[in-house]
Structure formats: structure tokens, C-alpha cells
Protein backbone atom coordinates (compact mmCIF):
# COMPACT_ATOMS: atom_id res chain seq x y z
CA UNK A 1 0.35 4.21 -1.06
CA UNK A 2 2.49 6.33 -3.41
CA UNK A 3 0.53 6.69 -7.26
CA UNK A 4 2.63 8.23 -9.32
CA UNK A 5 4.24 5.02 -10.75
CA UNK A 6 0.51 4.02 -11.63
CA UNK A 7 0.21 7.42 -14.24
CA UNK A 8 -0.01 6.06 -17.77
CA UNK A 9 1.21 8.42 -20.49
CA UNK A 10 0.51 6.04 -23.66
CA UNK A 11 -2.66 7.87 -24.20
CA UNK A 12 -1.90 11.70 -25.27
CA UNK A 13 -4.95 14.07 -25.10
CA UNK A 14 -6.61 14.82 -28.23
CA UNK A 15 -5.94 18.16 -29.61
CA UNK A 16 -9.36 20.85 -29.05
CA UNK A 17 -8.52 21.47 -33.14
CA UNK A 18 -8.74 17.29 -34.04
CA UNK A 19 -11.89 16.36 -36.08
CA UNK A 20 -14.37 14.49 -34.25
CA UNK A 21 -13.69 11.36 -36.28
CA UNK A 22 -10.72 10.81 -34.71
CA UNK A 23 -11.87 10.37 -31.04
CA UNK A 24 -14.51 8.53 -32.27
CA UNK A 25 -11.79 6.39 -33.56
CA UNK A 26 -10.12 6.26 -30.56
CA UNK A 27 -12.81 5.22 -28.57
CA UNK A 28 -13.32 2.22 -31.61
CA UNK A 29 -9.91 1.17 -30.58
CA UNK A 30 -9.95 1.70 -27.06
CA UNK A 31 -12.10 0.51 -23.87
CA UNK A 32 -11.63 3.56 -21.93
CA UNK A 33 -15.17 5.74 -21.25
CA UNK A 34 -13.20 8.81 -21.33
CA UNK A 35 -10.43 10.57 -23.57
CA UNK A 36 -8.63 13.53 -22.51
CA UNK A 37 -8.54 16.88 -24.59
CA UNK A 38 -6.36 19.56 -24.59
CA UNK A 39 -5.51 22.89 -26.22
CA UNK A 40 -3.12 24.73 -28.61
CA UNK A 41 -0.94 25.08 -25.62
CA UNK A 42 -1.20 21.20 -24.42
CA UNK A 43 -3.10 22.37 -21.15
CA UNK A 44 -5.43 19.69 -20.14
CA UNK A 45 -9.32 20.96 -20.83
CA UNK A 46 -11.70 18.12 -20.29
CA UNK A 47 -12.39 14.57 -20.92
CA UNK A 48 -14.65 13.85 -23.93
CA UNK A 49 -17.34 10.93 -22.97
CA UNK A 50 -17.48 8.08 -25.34
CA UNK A 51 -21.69 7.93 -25.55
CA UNK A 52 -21.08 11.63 -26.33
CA UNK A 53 -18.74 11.23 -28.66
CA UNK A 54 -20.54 9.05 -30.94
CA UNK A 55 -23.43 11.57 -31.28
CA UNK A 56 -21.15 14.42 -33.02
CA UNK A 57 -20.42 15.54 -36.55
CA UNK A 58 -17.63 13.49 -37.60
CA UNK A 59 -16.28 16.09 -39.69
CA UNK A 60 -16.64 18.89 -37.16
CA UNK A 61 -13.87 20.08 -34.90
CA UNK A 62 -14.02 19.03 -30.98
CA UNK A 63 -13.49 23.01 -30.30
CA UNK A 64 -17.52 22.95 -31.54
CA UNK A 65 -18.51 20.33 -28.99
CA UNK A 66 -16.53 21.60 -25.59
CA UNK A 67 -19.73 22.42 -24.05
CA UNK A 68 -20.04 18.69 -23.48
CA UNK A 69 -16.33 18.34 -21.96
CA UNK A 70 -16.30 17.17 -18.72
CA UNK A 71 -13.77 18.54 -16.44
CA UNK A 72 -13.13 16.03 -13.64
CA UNK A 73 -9.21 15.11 -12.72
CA UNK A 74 -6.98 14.28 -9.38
CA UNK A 75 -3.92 15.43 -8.83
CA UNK A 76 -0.27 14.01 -8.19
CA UNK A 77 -0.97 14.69 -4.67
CA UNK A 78 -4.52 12.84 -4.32
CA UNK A 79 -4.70 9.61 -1.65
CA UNK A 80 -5.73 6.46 -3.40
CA UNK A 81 -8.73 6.42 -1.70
CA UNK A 82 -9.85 10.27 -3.25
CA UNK A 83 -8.77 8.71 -6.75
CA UNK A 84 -11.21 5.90 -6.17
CA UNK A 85 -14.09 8.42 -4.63
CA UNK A 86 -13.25 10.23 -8.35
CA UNK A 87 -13.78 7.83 -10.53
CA UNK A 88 -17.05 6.81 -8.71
CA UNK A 89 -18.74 10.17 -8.62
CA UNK A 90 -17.52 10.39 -12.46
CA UNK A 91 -18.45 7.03 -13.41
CA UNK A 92 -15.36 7.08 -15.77
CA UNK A 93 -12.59 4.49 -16.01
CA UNK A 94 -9.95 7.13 -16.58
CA UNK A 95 -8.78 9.41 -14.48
CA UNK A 96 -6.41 12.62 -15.79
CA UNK A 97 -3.91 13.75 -13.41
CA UNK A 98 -2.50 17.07 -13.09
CA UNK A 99 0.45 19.07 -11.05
CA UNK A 100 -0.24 21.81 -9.21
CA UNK A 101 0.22 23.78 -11.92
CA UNK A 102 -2.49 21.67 -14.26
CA UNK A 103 0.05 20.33 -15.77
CA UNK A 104 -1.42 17.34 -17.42
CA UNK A 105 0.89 13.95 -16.41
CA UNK A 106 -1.08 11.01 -17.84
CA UNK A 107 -3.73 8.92 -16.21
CA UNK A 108 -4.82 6.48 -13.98
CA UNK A 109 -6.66 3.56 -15.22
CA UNK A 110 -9.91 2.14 -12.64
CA UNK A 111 -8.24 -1.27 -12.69
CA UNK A 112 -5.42 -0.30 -11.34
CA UNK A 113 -6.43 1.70 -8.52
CA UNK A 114 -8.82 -0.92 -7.59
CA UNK A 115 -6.32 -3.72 -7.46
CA UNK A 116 -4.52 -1.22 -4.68
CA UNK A 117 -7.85 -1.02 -2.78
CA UNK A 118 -7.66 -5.11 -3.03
CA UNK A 119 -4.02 -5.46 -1.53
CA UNK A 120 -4.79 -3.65 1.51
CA UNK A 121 -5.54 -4.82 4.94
CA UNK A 122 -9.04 -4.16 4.75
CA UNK A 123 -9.63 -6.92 2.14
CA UNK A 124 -6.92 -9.20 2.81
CA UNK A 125 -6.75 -10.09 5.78
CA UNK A 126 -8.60 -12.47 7.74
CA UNK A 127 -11.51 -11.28 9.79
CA UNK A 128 -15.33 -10.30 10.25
CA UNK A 129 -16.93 -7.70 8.25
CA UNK A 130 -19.95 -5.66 10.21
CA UNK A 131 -21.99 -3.10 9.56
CA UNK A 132 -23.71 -1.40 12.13
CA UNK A 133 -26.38 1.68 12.02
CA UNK A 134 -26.84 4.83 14.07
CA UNK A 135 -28.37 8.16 14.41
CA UNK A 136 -25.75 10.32 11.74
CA UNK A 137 -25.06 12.52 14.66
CA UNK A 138 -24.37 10.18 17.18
CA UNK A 139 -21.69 7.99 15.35
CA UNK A 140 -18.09 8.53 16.64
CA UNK A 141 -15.38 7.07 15.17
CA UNK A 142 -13.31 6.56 18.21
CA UNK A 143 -16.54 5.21 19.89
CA UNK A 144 -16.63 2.34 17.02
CA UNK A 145 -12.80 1.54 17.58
CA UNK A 146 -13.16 1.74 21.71
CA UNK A 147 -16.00 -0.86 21.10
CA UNK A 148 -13.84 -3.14 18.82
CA UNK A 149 -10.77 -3.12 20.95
CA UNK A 150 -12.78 -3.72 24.02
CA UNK A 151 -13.67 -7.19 22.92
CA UNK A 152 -9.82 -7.47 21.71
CA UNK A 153 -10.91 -6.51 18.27
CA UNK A 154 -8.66 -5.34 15.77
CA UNK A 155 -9.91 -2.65 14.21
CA UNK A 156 -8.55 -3.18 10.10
CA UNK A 157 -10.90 -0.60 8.68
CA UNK A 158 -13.72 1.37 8.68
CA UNK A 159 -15.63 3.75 6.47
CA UNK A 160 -19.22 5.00 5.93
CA UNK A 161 -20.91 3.06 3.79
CA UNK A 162 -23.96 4.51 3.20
CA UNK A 163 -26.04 7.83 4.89
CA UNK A 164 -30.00 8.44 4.32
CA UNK A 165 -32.75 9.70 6.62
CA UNK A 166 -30.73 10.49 9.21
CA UNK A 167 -28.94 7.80 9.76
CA UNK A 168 -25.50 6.64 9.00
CA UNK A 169 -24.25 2.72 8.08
CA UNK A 170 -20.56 2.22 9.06
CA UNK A 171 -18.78 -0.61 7.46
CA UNK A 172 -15.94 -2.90 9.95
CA UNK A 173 -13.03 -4.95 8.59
CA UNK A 174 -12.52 -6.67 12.35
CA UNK A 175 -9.67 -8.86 13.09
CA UNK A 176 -8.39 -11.22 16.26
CA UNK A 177 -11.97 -12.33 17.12
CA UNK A 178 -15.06 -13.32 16.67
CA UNK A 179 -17.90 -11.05 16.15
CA UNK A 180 -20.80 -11.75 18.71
CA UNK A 181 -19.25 -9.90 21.51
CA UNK A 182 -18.81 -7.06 19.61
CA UNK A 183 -22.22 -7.12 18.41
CA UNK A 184 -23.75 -7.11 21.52
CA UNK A 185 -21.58 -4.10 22.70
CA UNK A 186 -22.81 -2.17 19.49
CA UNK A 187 -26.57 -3.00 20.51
CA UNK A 188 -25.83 -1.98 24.30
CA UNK A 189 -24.51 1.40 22.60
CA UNK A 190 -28.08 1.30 20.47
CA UNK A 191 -25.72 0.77 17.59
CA UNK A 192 -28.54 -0.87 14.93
CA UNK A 193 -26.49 -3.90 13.47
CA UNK A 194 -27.06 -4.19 9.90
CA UNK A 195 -24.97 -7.19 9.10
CA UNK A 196 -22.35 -9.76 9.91
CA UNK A 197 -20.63 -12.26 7.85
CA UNK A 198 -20.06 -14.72 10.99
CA UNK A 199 -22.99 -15.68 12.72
CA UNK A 200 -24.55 -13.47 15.15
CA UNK A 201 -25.55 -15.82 18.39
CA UNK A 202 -27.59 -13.07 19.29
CA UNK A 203 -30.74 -13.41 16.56
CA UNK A 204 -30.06 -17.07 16.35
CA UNK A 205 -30.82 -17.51 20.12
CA UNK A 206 -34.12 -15.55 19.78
CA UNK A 207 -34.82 -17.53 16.57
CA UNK A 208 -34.73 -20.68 18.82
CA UNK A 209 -36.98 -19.17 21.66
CA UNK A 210 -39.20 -18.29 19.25
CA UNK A 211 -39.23 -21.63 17.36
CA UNK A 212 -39.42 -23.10 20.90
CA UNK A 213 -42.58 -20.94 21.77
CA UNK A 214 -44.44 -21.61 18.26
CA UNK A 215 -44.11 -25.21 19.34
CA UNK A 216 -45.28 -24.85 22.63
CA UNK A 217 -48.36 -22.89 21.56
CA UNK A 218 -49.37 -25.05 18.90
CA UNK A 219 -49.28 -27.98 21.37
């Protein structure tokens, strides 16, 4: 997916030598968490943080407050999907972009970049979503996809979802088929299965032994 048509320029940085007032001003006017700030030379320093920004001096330069800058940006270059990692570590709904020679270009707005991550395959089209569970050294990618395609799977996406303790949760986008076969491939590769938005056969068929048994015994 090609970005650069998604930089917004309507938004100049705040000079390091503007009074405080006015980005608290700005922020009055503007939704954005984040304002950009640059220096006498228009090279991009740091994004101001609007909580932040509302505890200074009004009166005061921003030159006295760059200690609280942050410094976070992508560049021209960066994949959507690195954009989106940045403005989750950064919890900021702004994101500055610069050349390779930090050169400051505009922004990216969250919204945007998220309505991207919405067009694409992975959300979509039709299909299962799983997430299964292993040891975080014994996951393999082309494992997960060999599994999929197997069962005639199509294999729309696929990312790590969440790692603690040793263990790694992989989230599947799976297409062409229903899930249960695929399911009980994971479990014969002690794949842990996490979740399923169709109806695992598996854990209902115990759930009726057991129901069965419960009956039985109480007889």
C-alpha cells in the first residue's frame, strides 16, 4: 500500500520560539494528541503532547519545555503496518513523517491508516478467524500456513497477537473452509487453540459426552 498520498500538510509544526499559549490553542481547536515542533531552521524536533501542554507557562517559550518533546516519527519509506505499530507504541493520533534526510513532510492521521488496515484482505473478506497458542520457540510460520493449506485453507493473514510466559498467540484470517479440520490439525501439532469464531465440533462433542455422562451418573 503506497502512503504518501495519505501525508497531511495542513498542520505546520509550531516554531521551538512560539509561546506556549499558542499550542495550547491549537490543541483547543484541534483533536489531535500531538503537535509537531520544529526549529529556527524548520527541522522537525519533537511532538508536544496535549496533557503536557496544558500544564506549561502560557507565556513561556516552548524552547523552555523541550525536555518534554517527544521524538517519535515514520518515514516516507515505512509499511503501513510499521505506521500502525507507531502510533500504538506512541499512543498518539498523529504521526510526523520525515525523508531520509529528516526532512519533515506532514503527517499521517490514525484514522486514516486504520481505514487501510480495514480494506485489506484480512478484514474483508469472508472467512474464520483462529487463534491458536504454542511454546514461543516452537511456532513456525510456514508450519501454521502448511497446516491451513492442508485442510484447503486459505491462509488471508496472520500475525502475533500477543507473547507472555513463554508462549506465543498467533492470530488466522482463514478462508475456503471451515475451521474444525484445521483445529484438530493445530491440536495434533500441540498447537493450544485459543479461539474460533465458527464453532469448534471438537469441545462441543466432549461437551455432549460429558452432559451425557452427568446424566448417566445421576441416574
Amino acid at each position: 500500500m503506497k502512503l504518501l498520498q495519505y501525508i497531511i500538510n495542513d498542520i505546520k509544526p509550531l516554531s521551538n520560539k512560539s509561546k506556549v499559549t499558542e499550542l495550547q490553542l491549537l490543541f483547543n481547536q484541534l483533536s489531535y494528541s500531538h503537535i509537531p515542533i520544529a526549529n529556527d531552521e524548520g527541522a522537525f524536533i519533537g511532538s508536544f503532547f496535549e496533557t503536557d501542554a496544558h500544564c506549561f507557562e502560557s507565556e513561556k517559550p516552548l524552547e523552555e519545555y523541550m525536555y518534554a518533546a517527544e521524538r517519535f516519527f515514520v518515514r516516507d519509506t515505512t509499511i503501513w503496518l510499521d505506521v500502525l505499530e507507531a502510533f500504538a507504541q506512541n499512543s498518539s493520533n498523529i504521526m510526523p513523517v520525515l525523508n531520509k534526510d529528516n526532512v519533515y513532510l506532514g503527517y499521517y492521521e490514525l484514522s486514516d491508516i486504520i481505514a487501510l488496515f480495514n480494506e485489506s484482505p484480512f478484514f474483508f473478506e469472508a472467512g474464520g478467524v483462529l487463534v491458536v497458542e504454542t511454546g514461543i520457540n516452537d511456532y513456525s510460520f510456514s508450519q501454521i500456513s502448511q497446516i491451513v493449506e492442508s485442510n484447503n485453507g486459505k491462509l488471508l493473514g496472520a500475525f502475533i497477537s500477543k507473547m507472555k510466559n513463554d508462549l506465543v498467540q498467533v492470530t488466522l484470517k482463514i478462508g475456503n473452509t471451515g475451521l474444525n479440520d484445521i483445529i484438530q490439525t493445530f491440536r495434533r501439532y500441540s498447537y493450544n487453540i485459543i479461539s474460533g469464531h465458527e464453532e469448534d465440533s471438537y469441545t462441543q462433542s466432549l461437551k455432549d459426552r460429558s452432559d451425557y455422562l452427568n446424566k448417566y451418573l445421576n441416574m
